[in-house]
Every structure is written in structure tokens, then in C-alpha cells.
Protein backbone atom coordinates (compact mmCIF):
# COMPACT_ATOMS: atom_id res chain seq x y z
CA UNK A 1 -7.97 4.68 -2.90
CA UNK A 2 -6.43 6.40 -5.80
CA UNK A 3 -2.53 7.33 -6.00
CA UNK A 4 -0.90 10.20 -6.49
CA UNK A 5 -0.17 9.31 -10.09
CA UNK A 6 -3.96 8.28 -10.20
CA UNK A 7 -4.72 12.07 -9.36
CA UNK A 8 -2.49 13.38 -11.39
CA UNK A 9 -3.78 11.37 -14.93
CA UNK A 10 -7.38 12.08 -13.60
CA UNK A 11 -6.37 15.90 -13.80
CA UNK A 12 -5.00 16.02 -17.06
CA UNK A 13 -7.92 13.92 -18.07
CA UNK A 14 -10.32 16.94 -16.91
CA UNK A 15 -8.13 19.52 -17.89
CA UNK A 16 -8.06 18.06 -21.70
CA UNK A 17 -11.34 17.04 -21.78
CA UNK A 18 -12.40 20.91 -20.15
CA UNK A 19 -10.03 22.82 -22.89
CA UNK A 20 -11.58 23.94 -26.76
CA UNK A 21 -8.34 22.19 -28.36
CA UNK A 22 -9.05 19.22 -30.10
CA UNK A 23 -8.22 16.10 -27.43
CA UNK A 24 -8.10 12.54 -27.95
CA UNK A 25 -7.38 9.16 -25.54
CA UNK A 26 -5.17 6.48 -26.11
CA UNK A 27 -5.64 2.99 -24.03
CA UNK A 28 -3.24 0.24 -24.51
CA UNK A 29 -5.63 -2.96 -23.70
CA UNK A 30 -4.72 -6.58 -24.24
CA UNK A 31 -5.38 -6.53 -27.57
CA UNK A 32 -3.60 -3.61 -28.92
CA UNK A 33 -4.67 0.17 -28.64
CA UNK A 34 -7.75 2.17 -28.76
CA UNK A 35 -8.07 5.95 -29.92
CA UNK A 36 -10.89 8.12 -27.76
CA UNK A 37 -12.18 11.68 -29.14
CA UNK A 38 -13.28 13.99 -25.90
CA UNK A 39 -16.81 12.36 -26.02
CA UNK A 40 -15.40 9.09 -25.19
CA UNK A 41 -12.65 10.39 -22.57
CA UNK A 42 -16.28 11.94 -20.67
CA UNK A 43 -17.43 8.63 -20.83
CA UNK A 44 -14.37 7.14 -19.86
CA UNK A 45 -14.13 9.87 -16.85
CA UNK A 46 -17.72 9.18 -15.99
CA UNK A 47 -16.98 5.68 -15.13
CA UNK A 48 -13.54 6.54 -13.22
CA UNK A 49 -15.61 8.83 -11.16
CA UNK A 50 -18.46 6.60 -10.35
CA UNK A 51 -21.17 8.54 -12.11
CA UNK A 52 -21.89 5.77 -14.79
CA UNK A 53 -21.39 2.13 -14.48
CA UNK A 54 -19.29 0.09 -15.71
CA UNK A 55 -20.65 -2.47 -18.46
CA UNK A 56 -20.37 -5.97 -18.70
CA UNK A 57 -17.41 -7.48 -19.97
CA UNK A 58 -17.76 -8.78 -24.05
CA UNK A 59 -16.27 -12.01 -24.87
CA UNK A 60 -13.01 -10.40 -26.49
CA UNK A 61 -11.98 -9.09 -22.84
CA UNK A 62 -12.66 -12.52 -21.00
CA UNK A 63 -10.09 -14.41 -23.67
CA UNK A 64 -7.00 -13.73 -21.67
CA UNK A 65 -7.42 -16.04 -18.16
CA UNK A 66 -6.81 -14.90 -14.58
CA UNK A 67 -7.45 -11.29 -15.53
CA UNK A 68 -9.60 -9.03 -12.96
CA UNK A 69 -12.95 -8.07 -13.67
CA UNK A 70 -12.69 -4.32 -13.48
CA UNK A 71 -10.09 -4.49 -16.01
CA UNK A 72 -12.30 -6.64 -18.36
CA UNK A 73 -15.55 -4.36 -17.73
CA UNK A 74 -13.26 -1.48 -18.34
CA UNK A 75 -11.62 -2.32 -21.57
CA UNK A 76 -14.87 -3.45 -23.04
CA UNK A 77 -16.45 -0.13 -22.40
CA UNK A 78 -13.26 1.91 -24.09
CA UNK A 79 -13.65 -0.26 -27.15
CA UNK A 80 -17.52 1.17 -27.09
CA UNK A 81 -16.44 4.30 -27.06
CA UNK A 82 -13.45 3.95 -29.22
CA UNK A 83 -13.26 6.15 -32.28
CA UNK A 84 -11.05 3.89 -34.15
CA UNK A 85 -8.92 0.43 -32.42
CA UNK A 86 -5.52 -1.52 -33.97
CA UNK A 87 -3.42 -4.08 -33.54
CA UNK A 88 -0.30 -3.24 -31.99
CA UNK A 89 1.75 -2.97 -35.27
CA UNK A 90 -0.97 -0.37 -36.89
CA UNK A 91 -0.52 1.99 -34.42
CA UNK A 92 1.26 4.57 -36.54
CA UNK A 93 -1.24 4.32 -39.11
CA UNK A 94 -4.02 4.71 -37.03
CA UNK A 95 -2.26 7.71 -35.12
CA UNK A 96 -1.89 9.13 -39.04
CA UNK A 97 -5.41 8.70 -40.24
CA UNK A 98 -7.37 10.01 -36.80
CA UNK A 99 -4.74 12.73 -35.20
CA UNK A 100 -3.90 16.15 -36.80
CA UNK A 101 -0.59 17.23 -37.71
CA UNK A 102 1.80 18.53 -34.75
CA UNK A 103 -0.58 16.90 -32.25
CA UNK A 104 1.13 16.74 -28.62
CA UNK A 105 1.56 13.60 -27.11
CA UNK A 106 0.95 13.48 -22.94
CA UNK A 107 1.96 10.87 -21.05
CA UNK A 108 1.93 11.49 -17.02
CA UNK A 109 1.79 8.51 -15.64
CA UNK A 110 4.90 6.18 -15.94
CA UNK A 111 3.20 4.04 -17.69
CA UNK A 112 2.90 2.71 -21.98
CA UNK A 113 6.30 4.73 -21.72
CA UNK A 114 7.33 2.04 -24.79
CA UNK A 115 9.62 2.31 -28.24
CA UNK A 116 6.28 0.96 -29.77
CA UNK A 117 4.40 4.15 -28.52
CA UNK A 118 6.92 6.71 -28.91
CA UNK A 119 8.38 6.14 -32.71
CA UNK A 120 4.97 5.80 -33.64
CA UNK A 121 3.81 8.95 -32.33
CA UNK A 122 7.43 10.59 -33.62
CA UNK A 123 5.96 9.29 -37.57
CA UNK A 124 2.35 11.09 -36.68
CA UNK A 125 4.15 14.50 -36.57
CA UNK A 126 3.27 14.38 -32.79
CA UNK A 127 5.77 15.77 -30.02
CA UNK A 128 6.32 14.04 -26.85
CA UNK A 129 5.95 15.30 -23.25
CA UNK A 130 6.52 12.84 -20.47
CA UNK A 131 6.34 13.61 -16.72
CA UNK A 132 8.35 12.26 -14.22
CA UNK A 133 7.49 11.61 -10.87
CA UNK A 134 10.76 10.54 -9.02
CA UNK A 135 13.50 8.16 -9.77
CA UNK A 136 12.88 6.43 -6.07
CA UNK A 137 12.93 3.20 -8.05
CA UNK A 138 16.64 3.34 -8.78
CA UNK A 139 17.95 5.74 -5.73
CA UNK A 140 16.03 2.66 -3.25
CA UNK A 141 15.85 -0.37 -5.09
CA UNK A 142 15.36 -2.18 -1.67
CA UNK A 143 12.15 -0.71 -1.16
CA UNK A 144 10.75 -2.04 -4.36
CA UNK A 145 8.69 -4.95 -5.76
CA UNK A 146 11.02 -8.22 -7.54
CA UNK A 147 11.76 -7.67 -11.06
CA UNK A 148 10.49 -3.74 -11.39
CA UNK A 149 13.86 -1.82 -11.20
CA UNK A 150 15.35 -3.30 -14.27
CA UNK A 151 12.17 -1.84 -16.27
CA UNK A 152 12.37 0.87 -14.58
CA UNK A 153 15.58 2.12 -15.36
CA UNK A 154 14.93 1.00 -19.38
CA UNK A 155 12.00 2.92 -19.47
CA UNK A 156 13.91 6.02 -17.94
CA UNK A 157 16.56 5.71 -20.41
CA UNK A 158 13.58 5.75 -22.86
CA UNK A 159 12.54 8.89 -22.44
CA UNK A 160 15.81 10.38 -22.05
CA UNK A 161 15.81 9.56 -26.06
CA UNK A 162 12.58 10.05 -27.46
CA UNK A 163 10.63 13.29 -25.16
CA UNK A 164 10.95 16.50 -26.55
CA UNK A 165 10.54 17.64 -23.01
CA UNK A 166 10.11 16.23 -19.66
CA UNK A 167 7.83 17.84 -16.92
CA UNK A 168 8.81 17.50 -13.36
CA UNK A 169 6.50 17.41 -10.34
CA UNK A 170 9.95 19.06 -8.38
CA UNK A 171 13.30 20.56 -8.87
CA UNK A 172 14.28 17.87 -6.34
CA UNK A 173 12.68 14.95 -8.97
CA UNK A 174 14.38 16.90 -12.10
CA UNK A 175 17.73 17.19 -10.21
CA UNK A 176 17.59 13.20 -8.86
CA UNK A 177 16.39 12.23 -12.61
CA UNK A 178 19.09 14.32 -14.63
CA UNK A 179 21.33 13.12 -12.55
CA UNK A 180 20.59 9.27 -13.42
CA UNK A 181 20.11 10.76 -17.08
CA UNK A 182 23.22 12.33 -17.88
CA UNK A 183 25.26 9.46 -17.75
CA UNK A 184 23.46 7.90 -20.74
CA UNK A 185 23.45 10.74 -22.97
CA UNK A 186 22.10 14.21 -23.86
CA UNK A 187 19.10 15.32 -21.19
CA UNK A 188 16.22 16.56 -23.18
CA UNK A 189 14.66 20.26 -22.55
CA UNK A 190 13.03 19.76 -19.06
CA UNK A 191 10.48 21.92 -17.09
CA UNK A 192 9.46 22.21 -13.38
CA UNK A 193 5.49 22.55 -12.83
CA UNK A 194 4.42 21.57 -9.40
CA UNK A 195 1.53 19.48 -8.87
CA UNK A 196 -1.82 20.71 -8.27
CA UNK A 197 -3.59 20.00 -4.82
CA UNK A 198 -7.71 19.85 -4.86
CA UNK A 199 -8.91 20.13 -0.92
CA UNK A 200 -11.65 17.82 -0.46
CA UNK A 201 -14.41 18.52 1.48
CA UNK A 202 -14.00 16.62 4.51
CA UNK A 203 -17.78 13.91 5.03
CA UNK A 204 -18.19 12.71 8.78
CA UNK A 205 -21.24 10.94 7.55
CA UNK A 206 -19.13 8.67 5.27
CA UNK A 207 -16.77 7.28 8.42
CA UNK A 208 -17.51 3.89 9.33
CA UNK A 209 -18.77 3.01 12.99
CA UNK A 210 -16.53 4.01 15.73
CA UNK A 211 -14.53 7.10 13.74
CA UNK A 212 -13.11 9.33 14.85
CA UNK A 213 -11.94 8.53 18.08
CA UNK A 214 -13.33 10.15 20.70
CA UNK A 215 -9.81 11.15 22.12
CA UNK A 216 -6.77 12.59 20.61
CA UNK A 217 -5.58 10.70 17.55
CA UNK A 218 -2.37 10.99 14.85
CA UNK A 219 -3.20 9.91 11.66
CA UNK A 220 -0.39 8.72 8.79
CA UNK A 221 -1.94 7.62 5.31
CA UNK A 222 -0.19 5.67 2.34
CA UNK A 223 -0.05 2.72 0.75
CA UNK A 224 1.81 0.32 3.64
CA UNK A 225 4.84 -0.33 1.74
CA UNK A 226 8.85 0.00 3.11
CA UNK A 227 9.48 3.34 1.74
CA UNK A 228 6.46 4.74 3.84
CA UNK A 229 8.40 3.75 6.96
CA UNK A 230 5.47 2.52 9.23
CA UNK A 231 7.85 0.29 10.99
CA UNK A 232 9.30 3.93 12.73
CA UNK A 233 6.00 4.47 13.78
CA UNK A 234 5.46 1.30 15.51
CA UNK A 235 8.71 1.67 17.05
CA UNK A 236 7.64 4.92 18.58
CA UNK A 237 4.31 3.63 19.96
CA UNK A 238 6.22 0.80 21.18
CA UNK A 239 8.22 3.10 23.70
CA UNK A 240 5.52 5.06 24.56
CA UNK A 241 3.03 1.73 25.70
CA UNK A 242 -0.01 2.82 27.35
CA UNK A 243 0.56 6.13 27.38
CA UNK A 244 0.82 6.32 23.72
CA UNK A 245 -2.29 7.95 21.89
CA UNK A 246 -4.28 6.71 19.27
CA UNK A 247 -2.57 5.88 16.04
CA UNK A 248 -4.44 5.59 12.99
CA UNK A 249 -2.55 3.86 9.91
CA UNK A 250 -4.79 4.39 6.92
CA UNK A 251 -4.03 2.93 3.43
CA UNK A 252 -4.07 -0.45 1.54
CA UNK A 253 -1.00 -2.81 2.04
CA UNK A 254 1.60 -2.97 -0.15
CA UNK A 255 4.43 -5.05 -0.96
CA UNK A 256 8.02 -6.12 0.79
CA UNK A 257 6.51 -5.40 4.06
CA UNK A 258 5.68 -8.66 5.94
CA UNK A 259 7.38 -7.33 9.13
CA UNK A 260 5.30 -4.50 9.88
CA UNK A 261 2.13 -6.52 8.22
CA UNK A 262 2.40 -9.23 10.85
CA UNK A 263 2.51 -6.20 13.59
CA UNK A 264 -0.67 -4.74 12.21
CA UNK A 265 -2.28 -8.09 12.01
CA UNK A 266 -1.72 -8.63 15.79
CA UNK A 267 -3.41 -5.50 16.50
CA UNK A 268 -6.78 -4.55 18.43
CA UNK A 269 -9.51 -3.05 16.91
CA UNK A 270 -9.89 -0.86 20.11
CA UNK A 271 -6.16 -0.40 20.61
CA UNK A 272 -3.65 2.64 20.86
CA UNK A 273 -2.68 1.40 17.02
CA UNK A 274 -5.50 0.61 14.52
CA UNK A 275 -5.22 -0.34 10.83
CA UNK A 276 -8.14 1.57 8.23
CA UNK A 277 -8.76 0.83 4.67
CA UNK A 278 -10.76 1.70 2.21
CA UNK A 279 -12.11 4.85 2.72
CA UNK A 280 -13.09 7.23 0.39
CA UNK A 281 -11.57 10.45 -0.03
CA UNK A 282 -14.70 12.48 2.14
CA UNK A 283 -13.60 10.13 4.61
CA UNK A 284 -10.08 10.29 4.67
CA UNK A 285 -10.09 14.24 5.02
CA UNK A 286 -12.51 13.57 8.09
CA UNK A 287 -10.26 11.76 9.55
CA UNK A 288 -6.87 14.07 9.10
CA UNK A 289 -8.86 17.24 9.51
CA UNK A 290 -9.89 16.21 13.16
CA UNK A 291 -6.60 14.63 14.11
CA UNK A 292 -3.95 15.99 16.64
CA UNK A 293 -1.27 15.70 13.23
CA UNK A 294 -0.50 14.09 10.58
CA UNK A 295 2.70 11.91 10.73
CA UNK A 296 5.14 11.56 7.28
CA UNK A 297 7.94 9.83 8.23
CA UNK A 298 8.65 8.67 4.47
CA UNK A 299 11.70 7.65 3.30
CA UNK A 300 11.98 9.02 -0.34
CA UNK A 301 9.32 11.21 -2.19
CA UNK A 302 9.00 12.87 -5.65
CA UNK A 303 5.88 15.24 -4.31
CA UNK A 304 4.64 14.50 -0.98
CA UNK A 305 0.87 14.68 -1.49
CA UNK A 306 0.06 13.75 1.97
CA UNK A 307 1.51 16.94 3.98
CA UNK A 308 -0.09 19.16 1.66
CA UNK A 309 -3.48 18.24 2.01
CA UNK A 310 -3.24 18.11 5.46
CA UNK A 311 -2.30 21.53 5.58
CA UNK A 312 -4.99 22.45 3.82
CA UNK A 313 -6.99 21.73 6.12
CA UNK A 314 -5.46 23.09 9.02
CA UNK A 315 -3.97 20.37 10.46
CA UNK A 316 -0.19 19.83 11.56
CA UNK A 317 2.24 18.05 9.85
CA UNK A 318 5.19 16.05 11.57
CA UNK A 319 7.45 14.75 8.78
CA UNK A 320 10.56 13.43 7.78
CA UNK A 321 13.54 16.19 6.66
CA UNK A 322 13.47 15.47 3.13
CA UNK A 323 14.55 18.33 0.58
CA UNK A 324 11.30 17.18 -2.07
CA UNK A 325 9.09 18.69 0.99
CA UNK A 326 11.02 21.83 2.03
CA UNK A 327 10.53 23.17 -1.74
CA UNK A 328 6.73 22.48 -2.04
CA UNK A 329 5.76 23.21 1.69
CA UNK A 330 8.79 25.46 3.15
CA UNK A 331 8.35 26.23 7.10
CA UNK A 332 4.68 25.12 7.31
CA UNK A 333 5.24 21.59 8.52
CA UNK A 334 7.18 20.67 11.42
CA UNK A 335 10.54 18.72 10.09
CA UNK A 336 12.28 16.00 12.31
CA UNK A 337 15.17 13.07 10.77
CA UNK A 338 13.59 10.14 11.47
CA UNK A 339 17.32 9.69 12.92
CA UNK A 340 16.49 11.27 15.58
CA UNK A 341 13.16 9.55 17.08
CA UNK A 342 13.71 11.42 20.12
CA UNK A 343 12.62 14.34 18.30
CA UNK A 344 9.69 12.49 17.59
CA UNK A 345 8.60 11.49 20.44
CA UNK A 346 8.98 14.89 22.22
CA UNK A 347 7.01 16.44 19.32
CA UNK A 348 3.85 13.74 19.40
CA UNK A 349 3.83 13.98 23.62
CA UNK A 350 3.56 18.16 23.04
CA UNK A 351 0.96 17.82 20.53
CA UNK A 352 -1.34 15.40 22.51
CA UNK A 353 -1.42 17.90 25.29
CA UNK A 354 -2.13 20.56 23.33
CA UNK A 355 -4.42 19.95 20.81
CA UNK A 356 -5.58 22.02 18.12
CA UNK A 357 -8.41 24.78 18.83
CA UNK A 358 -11.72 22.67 17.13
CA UNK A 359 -11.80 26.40 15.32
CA UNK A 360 -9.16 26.14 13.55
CA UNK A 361 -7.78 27.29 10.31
CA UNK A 362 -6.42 26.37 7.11
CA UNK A 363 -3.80 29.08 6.32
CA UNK A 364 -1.90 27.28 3.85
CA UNK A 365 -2.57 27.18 0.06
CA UNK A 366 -0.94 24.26 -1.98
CA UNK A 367 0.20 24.72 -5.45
CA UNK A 368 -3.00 25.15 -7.79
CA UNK A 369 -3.64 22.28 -10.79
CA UNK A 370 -4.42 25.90 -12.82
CA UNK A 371 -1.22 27.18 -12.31
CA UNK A 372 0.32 23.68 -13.20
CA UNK A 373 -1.43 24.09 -16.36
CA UNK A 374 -0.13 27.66 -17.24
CA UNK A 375 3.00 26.14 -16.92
CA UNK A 376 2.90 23.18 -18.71
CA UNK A 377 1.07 24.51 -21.60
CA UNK A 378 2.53 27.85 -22.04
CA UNK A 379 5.97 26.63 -22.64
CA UNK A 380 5.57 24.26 -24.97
């Protein structure tokens, strides 16, 4: 199931690859980096989207042990494709030799954010837009993985020195991040450019055996990590019991969660709380567009994909109070603290007994990827 950061990189991919402006790729693999031209970010798209197949893996991707498949089959196929490959130190000159003067450099999606990377690009002519996401990595370190806060923060402070210009999914992510910023220094020249929101057609035919339930049914999706606060879920349909409804969590596990893992592994397949992975996005929307609501009660956020899409497609949203989802959503979701449960429970009882008309509809429109774009690439 892809992120949102997946989403957003596969939109910029499409956008790029869609727009009469010379575009071109770069991968960092194991080896060092490859440079795409738009045929080979098609091909590369192709394969993210399932249309083509993967190849197999050479003999130059299998060197490095204990290294997934996908990622072998996947780097051998960009080399394929690759217009021109280096070494790590030839960067710049291969950057030089293949990319026309005052090229603009993307990068949206936290990742390759490196002094390699950028001083390179800097000695190419190219400018350097980065976007941020959120900072939740440094305002919760509790809620993330050993040993990622400390790169974190370096490669914040990273691109508070080299980006020409930062783009923001939120005012809420540029005010959290320039706030963590300005104590190191000058903030570069930042915009705000809200995410864009595809609704996907929702595909009964692609739900496993058994979906959707029959009777009324909440529905909360997300990786299973802390910050998603599944544990305040469980809590509730703890103190309901029997007279709880149907609960589906849907999402891969994450990480720092072993508490509410060992809850969902005690769990019956038939009971008022069941545990769904990997389903496809046709799927997903099935499952949230037939629901009584959709239940956020995250923590932190720098977008809030989730809500959105439910609303979309007509459904109700119960979420957490945060600020990131008052400015992209406003009054169209129903906000409770998850400091006051109470609310929460009186909220989930009311919509059980009343549950949405089966004609139903979607009345809210999320921010639009073209409108992102007119953003983005007008001001620069």
C-alpha cells in the first residue's frame, strides 16, 4: 500500500513526465546514481504502476547481500533505461554533461536530501526545491523508529542551507518547520501548495471473501504505528464490549507498537475488531465508501490524506482536533480531542444508529494535484 509520500513522488513523476519541458530522473542505487530522460521515467512509471514487469535482477544488483528482491529487479531495470550512470564522486560531472543550464532540481520525498546531491546540483547551474512534509520526527521523537531522529534533524538543517525554496504540503507544516529552522540560521524563500487528492474509484469485486460486513462497520486506515493512535481505538471498543460495532483496522504494521500488535494478534477473524492488509487501493475505497465513518484519531500530521479521501466519497469523518486538518478540510469532518473519549464514544453510538442513506453523496472536493502544480510552478 503506497504512502502518502509514495503518492505524492508518483504525482510529480506524471506531472513531469506529462509536461513539454525537458525532464529527467535521478536514482541513487547501491552503486552510485543513474540519470533517466522522460522515456526512461515512462518506463520507470510503467513498472511502479504494474503495467510492465519488473526484470530480472543482473549480477551487479545481487553483489550487496541481504538486499530485497524488488529492490534488486528494480535497480537493474533503471540502469536499462539509464541515459548515462556514475560513481558517486562523478555526479557533478555527469549532472554537467547530460542537464541544461538553470535546470530545476525536485526533490519531494525526504529522501537523497544529501551534501553529495545538493553541491553537486548547485555546480550544474541547477536550483533546488525541496518539499517538506512535517517535522513530526522532531516535535514526537517517541513515536519514531531507533536511530532516525538524529538524521532527521541533519537532513532538515540541510535544506535549510542549500534549497532555494521549500514547498509545504500546509501552513501548519511550514509554521512547525520554520519554527525548528530559525534557530539554525536564515529560512530560505518558502511556499504553501496543498497536496493534490485523486478519488479512486471504489472496486467491490477486488474485496477479499467476507467484505464488507454485512452490518454497520467504522473503518480507520494507516500504517499501525504509535503516532496513528490505534491503541485509543481499542480502548474505546473495549468499553463498549458486545455492543460495540464492527471495527475495521486496515494498514500494514509498523514499528514501536508491540502493545497494540499483541491486541490485534489476539483478535477473531469474525470479531467486533478485525485487522486487513494488503488491499489495493479499489479495495480500500470499497471499504471506506460503505462504512458508517471513518475514524482519525492521529496524533500528529503534516497533511492528513486519510479524511480527505473519505470525504470524497461521501463518507463521515470522526477525527482528532488537530490544526493540520482544520486548514485542509475546515467544518466538513466531525472534530473530537482524543482527550475527551467520551466524545467519542457518544459520536460512534449516534452514527451506528443512524447510518448513512446507501444514496449518498460526495459534496466535498479536496485540493486538486492541478492546482498544486499552478502553484508550485508558477512561482518559481
Amino acid at each position: 500500500m503506497p504512502t502518502g509520500v509514495d503518492r505524492v513522488e508518483h504525482a510529480y513523476l506524471d506531472r513531469f513526465i506529462s509536461d513539454d519541458v525537458p525532464a529527467f530522473g535521478l536514482i541513487r542505487t547501491a552503486f552510485g546514481y543513474v540519470l533517466l530522460d522522460r522515456d526512461g521515467m515512462i518506463a520507470f512509471r510503467d513498472r511502479l504502476n504494474g503495467s510492465e514487469k519488473w526484470g530480472r535482477a543482473d549480477v551487479l544488483s545481487r553483489l550487496p547481500r541481504r538486499r530485497e528482491q524488488a529492490l534488486t529487479r528494480a535497480e537493474t531495470d533503471v540502469r536499462r533505461h539509464a541515459i548515462a550512470r556514475c560513481l558517486p564522486p562523478r555526479l557533478g560531472r555527469m549532472l554537467q554533461q547530460h542537464l541544461p543550464s538553470g535546470f530545476a532540481y525536485y526533490n519531494v520525498g525526504h529522501s537523497n536530501l544529501t551534501d553529495r546531491v545538493f553541491q553537486n546540483v548547485r555546480s550544474a547551474s541547477g536550483s533546488i526545491e525541496v518539499m517538506i512534509h512535517d517535522v513530526i520526527p522532531l516535535e514526537y521523537p517517541h513515536y519514531q523508529r531507533p536511530g532516525t531522529i538524529a538524521p532527521f534533524r541533519a537532513k532538515l538543517e540541510r535544506v535549510r542551507r542549500h534549497a532555494d525554496r521549500v514547498i509545504y504540503n500546509s501552513e501548519d507544516t511550514r509554521q512547525r518547520t520554520e519554527t525548528v529552522m530559525q534557530e539554525w540560521g536564515p529560512l530560505p524563500h518558502s511556499i504553501v501548495s496543498h497536496l493534490g487528492t485523486l478519488s479512486t474509484v471504489p472496486l467491490l469485486s477486488e474485496l477479499p471473501a467476507g467484505l464488507p460486513p454485512q452490518e454497520p462497520y467504522f473503518i480507520t486506515t494507516g500504517t499501525i504505528e504509535p503516532r496513528k493512535n490505534h491503541q485509543f481505538l481499542l480502548d474505546l471498543w473495549g468499553q463498549m464490549g458486545a455492543d460495540a460495532p464492527v471495527l475495521l483496522i486496515c494498514g500494514s504494521r509498523g514499528w514501536n507498537n508491540d502493545a497494540v500488535f499483541a491486541q490485534l494478534d489476539q483478535l477473531s477473524p469474525k470479531g467486533r475488531i478485525r485487522e486487513i492488509a494488503n488491499l489495493n487501493d479499489g479495495a480500500m475505497s470499497a471499504l471506506v465508501e460503505r462504512s458508517a465513518g471513518m475514524l482519525f484519531p492521529s496524533h500528529a500530521e503534516g497533511f492528513g490524506l486519510p479524511p480527505i479521501e473519505a470525504l470524497q466519497l461521501g463518507t463521515r469523518v470522526l477525527c482528532n482536533d488537530l490544526t493540520v486538518l482544520r486548514e485542509i478540510i475546515g467544518d466538513n469532518a466531525t472534530f473530537a480531542p482524543v482527550s475527551n473519549p467520551e466524545l467519542w464514544l457518544k459520536t460512534i453510538q449516534s452514527w451506528k444508529e443512524m447510518p448513512p442513506p446507501a444514496d449518498k453523496e460526495a459534496i466535498f472536493v479536496g485540493p486538486s494535484w492541478t492546482n498544486h502544480f499552478k502553484t508550485v510552478l508558477r512561482l518559481r
